[in-house]
N, C-alpha and C. Protein backbone atom coordinates (compact mmCIF):
# COMPACT_ATOMS: atom_id res chain seq x y z
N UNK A 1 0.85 -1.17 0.00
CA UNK A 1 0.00 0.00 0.00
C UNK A 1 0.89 1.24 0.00
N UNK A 2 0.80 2.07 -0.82
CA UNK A 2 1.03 3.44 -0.98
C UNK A 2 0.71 3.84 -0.12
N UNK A 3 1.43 4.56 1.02
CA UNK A 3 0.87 5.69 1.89
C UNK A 3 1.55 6.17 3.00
N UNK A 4 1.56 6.75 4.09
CA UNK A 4 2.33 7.29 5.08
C UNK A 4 2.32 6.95 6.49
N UNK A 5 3.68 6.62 6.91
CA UNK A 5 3.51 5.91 8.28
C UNK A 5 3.46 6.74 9.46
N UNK A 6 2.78 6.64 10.08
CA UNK A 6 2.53 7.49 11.36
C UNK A 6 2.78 5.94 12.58
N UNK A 7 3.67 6.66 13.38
CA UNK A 7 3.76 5.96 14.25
C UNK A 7 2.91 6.08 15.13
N UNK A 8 2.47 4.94 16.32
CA UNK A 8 1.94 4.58 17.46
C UNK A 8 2.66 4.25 18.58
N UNK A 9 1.28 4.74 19.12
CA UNK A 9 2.10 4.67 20.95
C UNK A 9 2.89 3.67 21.29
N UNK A 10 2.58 2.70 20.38
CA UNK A 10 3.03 1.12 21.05
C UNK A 10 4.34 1.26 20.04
N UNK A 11 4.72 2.09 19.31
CA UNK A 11 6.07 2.00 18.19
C UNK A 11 5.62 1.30 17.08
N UNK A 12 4.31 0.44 16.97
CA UNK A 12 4.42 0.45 15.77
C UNK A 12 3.71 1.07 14.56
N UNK A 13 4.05 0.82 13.58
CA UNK A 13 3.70 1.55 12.02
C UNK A 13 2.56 1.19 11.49
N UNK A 14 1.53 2.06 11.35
CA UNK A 14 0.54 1.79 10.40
C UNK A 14 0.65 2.50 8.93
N UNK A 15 0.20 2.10 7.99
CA UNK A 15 0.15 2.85 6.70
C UNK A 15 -1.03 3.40 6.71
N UNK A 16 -0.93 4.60 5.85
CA UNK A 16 -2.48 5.71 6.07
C UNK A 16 -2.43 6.35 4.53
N UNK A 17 -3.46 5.99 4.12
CA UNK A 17 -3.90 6.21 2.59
C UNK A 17 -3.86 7.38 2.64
N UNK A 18 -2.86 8.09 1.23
CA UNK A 18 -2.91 9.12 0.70
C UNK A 18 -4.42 10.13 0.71
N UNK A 19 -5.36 9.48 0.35
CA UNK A 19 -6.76 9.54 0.19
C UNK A 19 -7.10 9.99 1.59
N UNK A 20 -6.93 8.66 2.52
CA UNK A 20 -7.44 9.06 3.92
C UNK A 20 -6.83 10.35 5.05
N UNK A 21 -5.56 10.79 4.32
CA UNK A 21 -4.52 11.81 5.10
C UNK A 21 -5.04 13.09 4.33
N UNK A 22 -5.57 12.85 3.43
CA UNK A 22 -6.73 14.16 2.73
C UNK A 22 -7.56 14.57 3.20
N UNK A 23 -8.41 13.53 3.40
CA UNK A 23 -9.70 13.70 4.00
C UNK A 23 -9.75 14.66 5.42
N UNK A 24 -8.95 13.64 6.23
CA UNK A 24 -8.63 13.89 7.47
C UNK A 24 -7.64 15.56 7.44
N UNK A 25 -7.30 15.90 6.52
CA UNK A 25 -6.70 17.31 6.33
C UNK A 25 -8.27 18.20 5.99
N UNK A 26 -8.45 17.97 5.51
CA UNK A 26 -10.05 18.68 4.99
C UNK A 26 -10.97 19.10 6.64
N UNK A 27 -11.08 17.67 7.16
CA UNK A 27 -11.86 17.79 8.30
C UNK A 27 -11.13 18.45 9.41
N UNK A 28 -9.90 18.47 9.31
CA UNK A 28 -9.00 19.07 10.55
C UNK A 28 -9.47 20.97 9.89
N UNK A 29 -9.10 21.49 8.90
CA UNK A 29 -9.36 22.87 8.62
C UNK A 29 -10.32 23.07 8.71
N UNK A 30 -11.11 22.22 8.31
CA UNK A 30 -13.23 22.98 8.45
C UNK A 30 -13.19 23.27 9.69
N UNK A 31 -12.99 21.96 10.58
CA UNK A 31 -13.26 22.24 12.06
C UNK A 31 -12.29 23.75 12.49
N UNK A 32 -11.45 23.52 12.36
CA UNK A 32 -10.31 24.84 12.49
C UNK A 32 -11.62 26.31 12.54
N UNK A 33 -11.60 26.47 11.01
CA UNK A 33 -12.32 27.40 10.48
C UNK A 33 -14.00 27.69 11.50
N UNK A 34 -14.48 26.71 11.63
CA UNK A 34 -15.57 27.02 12.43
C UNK A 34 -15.61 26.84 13.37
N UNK A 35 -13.92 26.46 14.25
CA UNK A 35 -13.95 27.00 15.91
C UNK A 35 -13.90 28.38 15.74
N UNK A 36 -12.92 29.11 14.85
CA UNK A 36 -12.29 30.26 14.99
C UNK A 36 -13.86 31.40 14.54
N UNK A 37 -14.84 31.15 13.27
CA UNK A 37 -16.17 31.74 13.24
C UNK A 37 -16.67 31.85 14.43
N UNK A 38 -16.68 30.50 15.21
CA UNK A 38 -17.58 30.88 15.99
C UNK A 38 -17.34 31.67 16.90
N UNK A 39 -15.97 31.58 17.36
CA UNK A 39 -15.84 32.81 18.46
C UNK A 39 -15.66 34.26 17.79
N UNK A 40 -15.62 34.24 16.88
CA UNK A 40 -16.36 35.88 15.76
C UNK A 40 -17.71 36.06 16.20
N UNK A 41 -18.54 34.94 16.08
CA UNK A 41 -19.89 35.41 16.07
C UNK A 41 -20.49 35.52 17.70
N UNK A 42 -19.62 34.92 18.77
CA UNK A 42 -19.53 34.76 19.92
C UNK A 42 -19.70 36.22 20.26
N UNK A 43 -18.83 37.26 19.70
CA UNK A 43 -18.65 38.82 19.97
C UNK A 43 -19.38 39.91 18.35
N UNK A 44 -19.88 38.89 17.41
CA UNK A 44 -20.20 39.70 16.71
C UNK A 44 -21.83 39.17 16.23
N UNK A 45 -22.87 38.58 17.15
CA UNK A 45 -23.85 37.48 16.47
C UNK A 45 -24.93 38.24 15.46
N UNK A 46 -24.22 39.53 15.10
CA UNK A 46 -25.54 39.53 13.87
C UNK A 46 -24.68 39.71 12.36
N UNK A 47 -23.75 39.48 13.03
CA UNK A 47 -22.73 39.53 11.25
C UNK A 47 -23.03 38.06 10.77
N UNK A 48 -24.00 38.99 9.53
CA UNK A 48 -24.44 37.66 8.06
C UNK A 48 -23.67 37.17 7.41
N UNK A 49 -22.64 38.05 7.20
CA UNK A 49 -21.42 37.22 6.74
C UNK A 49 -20.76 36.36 7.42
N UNK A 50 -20.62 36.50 8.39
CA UNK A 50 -19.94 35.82 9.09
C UNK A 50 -20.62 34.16 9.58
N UNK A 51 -22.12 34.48 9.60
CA UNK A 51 -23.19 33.08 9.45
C UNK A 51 -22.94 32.48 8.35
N UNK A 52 -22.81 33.06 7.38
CA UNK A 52 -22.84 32.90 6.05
C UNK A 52 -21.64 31.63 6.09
N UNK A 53 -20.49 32.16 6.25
CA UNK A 53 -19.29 31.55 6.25
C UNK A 53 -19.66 30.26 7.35
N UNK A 54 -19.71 30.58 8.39
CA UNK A 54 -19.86 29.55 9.29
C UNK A 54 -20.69 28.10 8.55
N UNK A 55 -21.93 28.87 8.19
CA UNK A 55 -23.09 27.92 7.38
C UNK A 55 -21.56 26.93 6.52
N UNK A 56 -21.03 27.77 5.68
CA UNK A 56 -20.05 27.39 4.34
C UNK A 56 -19.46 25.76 5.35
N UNK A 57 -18.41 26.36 5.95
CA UNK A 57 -17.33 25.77 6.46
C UNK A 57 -18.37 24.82 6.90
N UNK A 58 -19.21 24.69 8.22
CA UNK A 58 -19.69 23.07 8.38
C UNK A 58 -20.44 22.43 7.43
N UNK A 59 -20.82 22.95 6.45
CA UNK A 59 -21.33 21.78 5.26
C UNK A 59 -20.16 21.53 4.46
N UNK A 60 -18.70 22.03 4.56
CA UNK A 60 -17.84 21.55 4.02
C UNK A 60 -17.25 20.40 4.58
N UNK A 61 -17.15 20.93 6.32
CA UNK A 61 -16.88 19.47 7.17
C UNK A 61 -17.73 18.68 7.33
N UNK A 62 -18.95 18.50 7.39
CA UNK A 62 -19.87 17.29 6.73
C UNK A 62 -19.86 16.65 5.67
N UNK A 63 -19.49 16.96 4.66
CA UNK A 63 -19.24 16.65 3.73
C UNK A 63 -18.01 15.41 3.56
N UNK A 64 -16.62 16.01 4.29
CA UNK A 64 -15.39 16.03 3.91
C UNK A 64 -16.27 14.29 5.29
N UNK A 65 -16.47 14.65 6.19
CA UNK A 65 -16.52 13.65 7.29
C UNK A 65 -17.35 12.61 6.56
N UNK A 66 -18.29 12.57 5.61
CA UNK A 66 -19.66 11.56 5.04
C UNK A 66 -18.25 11.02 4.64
N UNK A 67 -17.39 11.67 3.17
CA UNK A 67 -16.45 10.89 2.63
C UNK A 67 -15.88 10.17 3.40
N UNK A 68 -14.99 10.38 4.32
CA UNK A 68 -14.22 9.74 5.00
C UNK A 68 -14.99 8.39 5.50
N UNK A 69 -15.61 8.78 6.30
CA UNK A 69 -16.84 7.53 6.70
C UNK A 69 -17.09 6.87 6.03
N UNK A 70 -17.43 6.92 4.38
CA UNK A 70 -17.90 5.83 4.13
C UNK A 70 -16.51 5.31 2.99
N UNK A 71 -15.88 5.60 3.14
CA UNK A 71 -14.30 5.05 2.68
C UNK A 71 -13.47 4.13 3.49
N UNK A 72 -13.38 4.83 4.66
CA UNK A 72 -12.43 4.65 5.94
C UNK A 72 -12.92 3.71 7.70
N UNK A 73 -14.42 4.32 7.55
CA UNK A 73 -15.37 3.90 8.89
C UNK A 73 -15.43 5.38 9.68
N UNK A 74 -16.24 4.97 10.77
CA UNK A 74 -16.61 6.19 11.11
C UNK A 74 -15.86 7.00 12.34
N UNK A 75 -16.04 8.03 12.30
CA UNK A 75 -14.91 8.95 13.41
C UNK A 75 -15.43 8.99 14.42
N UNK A 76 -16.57 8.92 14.60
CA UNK A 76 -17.47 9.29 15.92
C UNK A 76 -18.01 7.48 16.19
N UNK A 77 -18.06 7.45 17.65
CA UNK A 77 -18.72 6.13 17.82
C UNK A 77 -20.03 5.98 17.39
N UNK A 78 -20.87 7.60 17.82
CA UNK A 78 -22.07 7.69 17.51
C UNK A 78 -22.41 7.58 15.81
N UNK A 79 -21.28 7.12 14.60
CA UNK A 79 -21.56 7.04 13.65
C UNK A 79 -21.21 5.60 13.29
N UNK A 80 -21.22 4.79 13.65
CA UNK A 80 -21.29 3.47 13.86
C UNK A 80 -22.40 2.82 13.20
N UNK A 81 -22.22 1.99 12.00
CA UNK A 81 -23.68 1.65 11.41
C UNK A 81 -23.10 0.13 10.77
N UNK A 82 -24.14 -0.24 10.57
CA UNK A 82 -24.33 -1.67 9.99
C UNK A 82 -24.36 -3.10 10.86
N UNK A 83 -24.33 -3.86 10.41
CA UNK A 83 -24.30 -5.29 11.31
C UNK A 83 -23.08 -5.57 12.21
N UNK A 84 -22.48 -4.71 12.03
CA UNK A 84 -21.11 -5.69 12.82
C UNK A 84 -20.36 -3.62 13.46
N UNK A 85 -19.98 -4.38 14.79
CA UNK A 85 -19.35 -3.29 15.11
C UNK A 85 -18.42 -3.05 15.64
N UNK A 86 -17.44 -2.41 14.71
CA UNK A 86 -15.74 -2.07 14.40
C UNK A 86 -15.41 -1.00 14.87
N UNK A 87 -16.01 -0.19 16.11
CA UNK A 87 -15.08 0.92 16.36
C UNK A 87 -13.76 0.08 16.97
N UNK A 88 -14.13 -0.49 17.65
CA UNK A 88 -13.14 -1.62 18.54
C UNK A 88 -12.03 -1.82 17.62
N UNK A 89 -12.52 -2.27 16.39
CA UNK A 89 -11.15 -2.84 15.49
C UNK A 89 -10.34 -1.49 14.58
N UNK A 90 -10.58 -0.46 14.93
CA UNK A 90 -9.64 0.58 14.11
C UNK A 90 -8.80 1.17 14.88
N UNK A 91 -7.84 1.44 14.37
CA UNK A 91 -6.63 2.61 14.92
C UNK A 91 -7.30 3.76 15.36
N UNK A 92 -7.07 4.41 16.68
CA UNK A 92 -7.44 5.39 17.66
C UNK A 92 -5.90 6.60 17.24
N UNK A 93 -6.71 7.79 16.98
CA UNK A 93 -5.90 8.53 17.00
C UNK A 93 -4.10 8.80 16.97
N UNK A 94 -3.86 8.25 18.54
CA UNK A 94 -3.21 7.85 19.31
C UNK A 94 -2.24 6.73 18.70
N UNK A 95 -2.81 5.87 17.99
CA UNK A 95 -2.32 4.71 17.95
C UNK A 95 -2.08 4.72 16.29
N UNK A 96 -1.94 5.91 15.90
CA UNK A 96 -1.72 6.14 14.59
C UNK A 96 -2.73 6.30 12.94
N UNK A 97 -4.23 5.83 13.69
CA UNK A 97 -4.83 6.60 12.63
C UNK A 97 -5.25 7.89 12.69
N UNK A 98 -6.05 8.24 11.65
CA UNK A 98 -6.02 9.48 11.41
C UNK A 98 -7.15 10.38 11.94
């Protein structure tokens, strides 16, 4: 597999899809972007632009997160779906996924 090793706590190496180190770049800036809106709108709550943008950025990180999810599995436990259940079986942050 093509892709980039991020080490784990335990020392060892997982490989992390080009694809999936995207994604996970996408969802790291949205979120970025609409911590930093919100504390704009925290001190500014009737700037439309600034909703505007906010609106932008989390349908971008929804978006960027559906992909990932249904490529990769899901980031949140609470997104956990189908017959069988694998949060248990994926790499944790920590332990080198993404």
């Amino acid at each position: 597999m093509n892709g980039m090793n991020f080490g784990t706590a335990q020392g060892m190496v997982q490989n992390v899809q080009p694809a999936q180190a995207a994604l996970m770049k996408q969802i790291n800036e949205a979120s970025f972007a609409m911590d930093d809106v919100l504390l704009f709108l925290d001190t500014h709550p009737t700037s439309m632009e600034a909703l505007a943008y906010y609106k932008n950025v989390a349908a971008m990180r929804r978006s960027a997160v559906a992909a990932y999810e249904r490529q990769f599995g899901p980031l949140l436990v609470d997104n956990v779906q189908g017959n069988t259940w694998t949060w248990e079986t994926e790499f944790w942050p920590w332990e080198g996924g993404c």
